[in-house]
C-alpha atoms as a PDB file:
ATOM      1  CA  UNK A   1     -26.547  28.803 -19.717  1.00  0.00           C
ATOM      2  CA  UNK A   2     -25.168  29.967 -16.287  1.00  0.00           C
ATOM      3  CA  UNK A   3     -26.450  29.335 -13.058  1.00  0.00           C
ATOM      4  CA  UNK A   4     -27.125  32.406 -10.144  1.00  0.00           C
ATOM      5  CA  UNK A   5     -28.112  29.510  -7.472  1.00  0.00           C
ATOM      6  CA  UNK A   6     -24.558  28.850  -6.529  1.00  0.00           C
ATOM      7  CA  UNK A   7     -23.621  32.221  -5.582  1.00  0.00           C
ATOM      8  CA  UNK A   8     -23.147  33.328  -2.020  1.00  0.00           C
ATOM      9  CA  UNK A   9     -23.696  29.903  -0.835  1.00  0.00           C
ATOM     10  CA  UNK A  10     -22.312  29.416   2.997  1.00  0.00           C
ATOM     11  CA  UNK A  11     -21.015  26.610   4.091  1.00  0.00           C
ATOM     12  CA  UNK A  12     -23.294  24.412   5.611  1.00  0.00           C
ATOM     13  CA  UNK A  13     -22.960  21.415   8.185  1.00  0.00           C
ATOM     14  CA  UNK A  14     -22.587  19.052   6.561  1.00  0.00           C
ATOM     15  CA  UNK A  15     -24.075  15.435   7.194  1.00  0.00           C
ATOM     16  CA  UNK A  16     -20.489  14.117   6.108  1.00  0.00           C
ATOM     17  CA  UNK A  17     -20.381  11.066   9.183  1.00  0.00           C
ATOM     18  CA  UNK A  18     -23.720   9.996   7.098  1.00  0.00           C
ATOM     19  CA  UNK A  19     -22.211   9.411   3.590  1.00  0.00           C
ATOM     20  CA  UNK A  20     -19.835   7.589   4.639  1.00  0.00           C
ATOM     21  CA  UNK A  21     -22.213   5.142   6.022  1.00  0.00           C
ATOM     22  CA  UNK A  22     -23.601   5.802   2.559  1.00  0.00           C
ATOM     23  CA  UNK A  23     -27.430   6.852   1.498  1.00  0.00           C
ATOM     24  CA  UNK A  24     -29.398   7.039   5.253  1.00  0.00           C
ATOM     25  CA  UNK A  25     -32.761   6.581   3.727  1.00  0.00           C
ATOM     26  CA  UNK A  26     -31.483   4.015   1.620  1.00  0.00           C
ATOM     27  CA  UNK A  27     -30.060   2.570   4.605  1.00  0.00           C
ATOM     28  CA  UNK A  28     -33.399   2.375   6.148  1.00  0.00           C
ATOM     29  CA  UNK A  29     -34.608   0.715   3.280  1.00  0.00           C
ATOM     30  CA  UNK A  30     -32.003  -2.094   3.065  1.00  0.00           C
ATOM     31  CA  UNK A  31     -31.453  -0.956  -0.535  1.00  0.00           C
ATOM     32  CA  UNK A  32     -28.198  -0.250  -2.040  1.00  0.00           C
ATOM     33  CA  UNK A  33     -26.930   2.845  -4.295  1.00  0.00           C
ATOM     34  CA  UNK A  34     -24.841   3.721  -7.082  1.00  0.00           C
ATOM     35  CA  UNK A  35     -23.284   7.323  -5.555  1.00  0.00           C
ATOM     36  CA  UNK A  36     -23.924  10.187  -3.005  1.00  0.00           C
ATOM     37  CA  UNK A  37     -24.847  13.174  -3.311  1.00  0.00           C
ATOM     38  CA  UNK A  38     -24.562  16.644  -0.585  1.00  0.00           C
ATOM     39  CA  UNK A  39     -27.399  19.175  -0.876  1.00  0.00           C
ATOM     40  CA  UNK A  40     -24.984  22.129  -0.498  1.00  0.00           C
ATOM     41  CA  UNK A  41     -28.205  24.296   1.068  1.00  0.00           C
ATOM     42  CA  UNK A  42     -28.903  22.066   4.185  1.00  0.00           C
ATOM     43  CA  UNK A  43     -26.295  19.056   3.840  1.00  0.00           C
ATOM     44  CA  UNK A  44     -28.437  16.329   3.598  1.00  0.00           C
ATOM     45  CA  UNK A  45     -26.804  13.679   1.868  1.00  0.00           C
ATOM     46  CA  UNK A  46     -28.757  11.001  -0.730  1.00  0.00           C
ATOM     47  CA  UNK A  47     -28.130   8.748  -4.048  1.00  0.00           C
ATOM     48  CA  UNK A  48     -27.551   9.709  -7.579  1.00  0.00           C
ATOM     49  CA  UNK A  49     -30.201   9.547 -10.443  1.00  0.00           C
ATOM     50  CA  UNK A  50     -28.431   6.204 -11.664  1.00  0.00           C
ATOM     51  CA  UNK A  51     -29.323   4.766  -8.011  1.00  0.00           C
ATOM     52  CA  UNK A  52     -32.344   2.838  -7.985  1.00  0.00           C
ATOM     53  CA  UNK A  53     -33.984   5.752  -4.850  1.00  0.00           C
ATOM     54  CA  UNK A  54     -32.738   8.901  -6.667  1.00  0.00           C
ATOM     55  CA  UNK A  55     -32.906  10.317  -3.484  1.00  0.00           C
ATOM     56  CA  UNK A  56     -30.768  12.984  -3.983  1.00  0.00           C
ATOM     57  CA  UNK A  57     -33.372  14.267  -6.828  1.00  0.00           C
ATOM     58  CA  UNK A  58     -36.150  13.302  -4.267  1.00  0.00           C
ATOM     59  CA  UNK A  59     -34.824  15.978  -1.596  1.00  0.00           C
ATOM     60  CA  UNK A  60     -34.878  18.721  -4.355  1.00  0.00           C
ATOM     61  CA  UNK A  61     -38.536  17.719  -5.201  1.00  0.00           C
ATOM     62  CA  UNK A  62     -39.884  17.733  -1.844  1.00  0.00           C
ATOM     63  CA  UNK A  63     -37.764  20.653  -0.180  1.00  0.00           C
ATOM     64  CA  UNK A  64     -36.702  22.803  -2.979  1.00  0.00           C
ATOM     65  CA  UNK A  65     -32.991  23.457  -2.270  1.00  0.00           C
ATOM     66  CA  UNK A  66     -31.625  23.822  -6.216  1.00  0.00           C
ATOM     67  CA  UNK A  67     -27.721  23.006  -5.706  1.00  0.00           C
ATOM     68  CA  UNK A  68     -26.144  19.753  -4.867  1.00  0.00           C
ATOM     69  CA  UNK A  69     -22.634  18.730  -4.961  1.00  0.00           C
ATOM     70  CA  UNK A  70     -20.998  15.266  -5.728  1.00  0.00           C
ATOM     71  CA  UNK A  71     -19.182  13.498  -2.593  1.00  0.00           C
ATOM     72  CA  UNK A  72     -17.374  10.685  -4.733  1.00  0.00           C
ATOM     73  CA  UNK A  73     -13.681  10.951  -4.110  1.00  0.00           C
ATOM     74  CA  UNK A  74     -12.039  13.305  -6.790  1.00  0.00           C
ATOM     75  CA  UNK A  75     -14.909  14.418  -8.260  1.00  0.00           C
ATOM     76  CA  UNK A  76     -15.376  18.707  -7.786  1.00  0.00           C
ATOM     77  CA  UNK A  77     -18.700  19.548  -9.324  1.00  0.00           C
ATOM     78  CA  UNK A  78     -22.166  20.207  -8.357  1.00  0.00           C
ATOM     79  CA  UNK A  79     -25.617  20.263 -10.003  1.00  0.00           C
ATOM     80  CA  UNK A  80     -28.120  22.902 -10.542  1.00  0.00           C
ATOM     81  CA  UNK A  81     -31.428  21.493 -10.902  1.00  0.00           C
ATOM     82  CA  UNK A  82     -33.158  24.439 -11.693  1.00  0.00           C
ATOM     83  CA  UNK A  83     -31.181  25.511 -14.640  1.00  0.00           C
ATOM     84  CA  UNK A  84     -30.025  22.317 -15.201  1.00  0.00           C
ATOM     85  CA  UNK A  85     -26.537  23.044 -15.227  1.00  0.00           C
ATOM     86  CA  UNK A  86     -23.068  21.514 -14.251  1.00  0.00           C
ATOM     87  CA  UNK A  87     -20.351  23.696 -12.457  1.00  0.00           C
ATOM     88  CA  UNK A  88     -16.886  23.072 -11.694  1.00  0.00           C
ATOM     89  CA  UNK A  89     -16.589  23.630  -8.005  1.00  0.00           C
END
């Protein structure tokens, strides 16, 4: 399966002085997380699925924005959740 959602993607501000303070609404929480994720549509930035919050997944649900990208040092891939799909980025 191949995914349309992350063509003609521009770049977006990203909330980068946020992950590396780590999840913010885990952060408001007290809770910890496992690692970040960067909504490549709007930037926001929010925990993996293996992170307690999943807030990554949350912002998806609630707002819609299908691609994501991982932050974690030497990692170059994003997420689809629509098609449910890895890609190399």
């Amino acid at each position: 399966m191949t995914c349309k959602h992350f063509e003609g993607l521009k770049p977006v501000e990203s909330l980068a002085a946020s992950f590396r303070k780590g999840c913010a609404e885990c952060l408001k929480l007290g809770d910890s997380w496992v690692h970040l994720r960067e909504c490549l549509v709007c930037g926001n930035v929010g925990c993996c699925d293996s992170s307690k919050n999943k807030h990554a997944t949350k912002h998806f649900k609630a707002v819609a924005h299908p691609v994501m990208r991982s932050v974690q040092p030497g990692e170059h891939w994003g997420w689809c959740y629509v098609d449910e799909v890895m890609v190399q980025l």
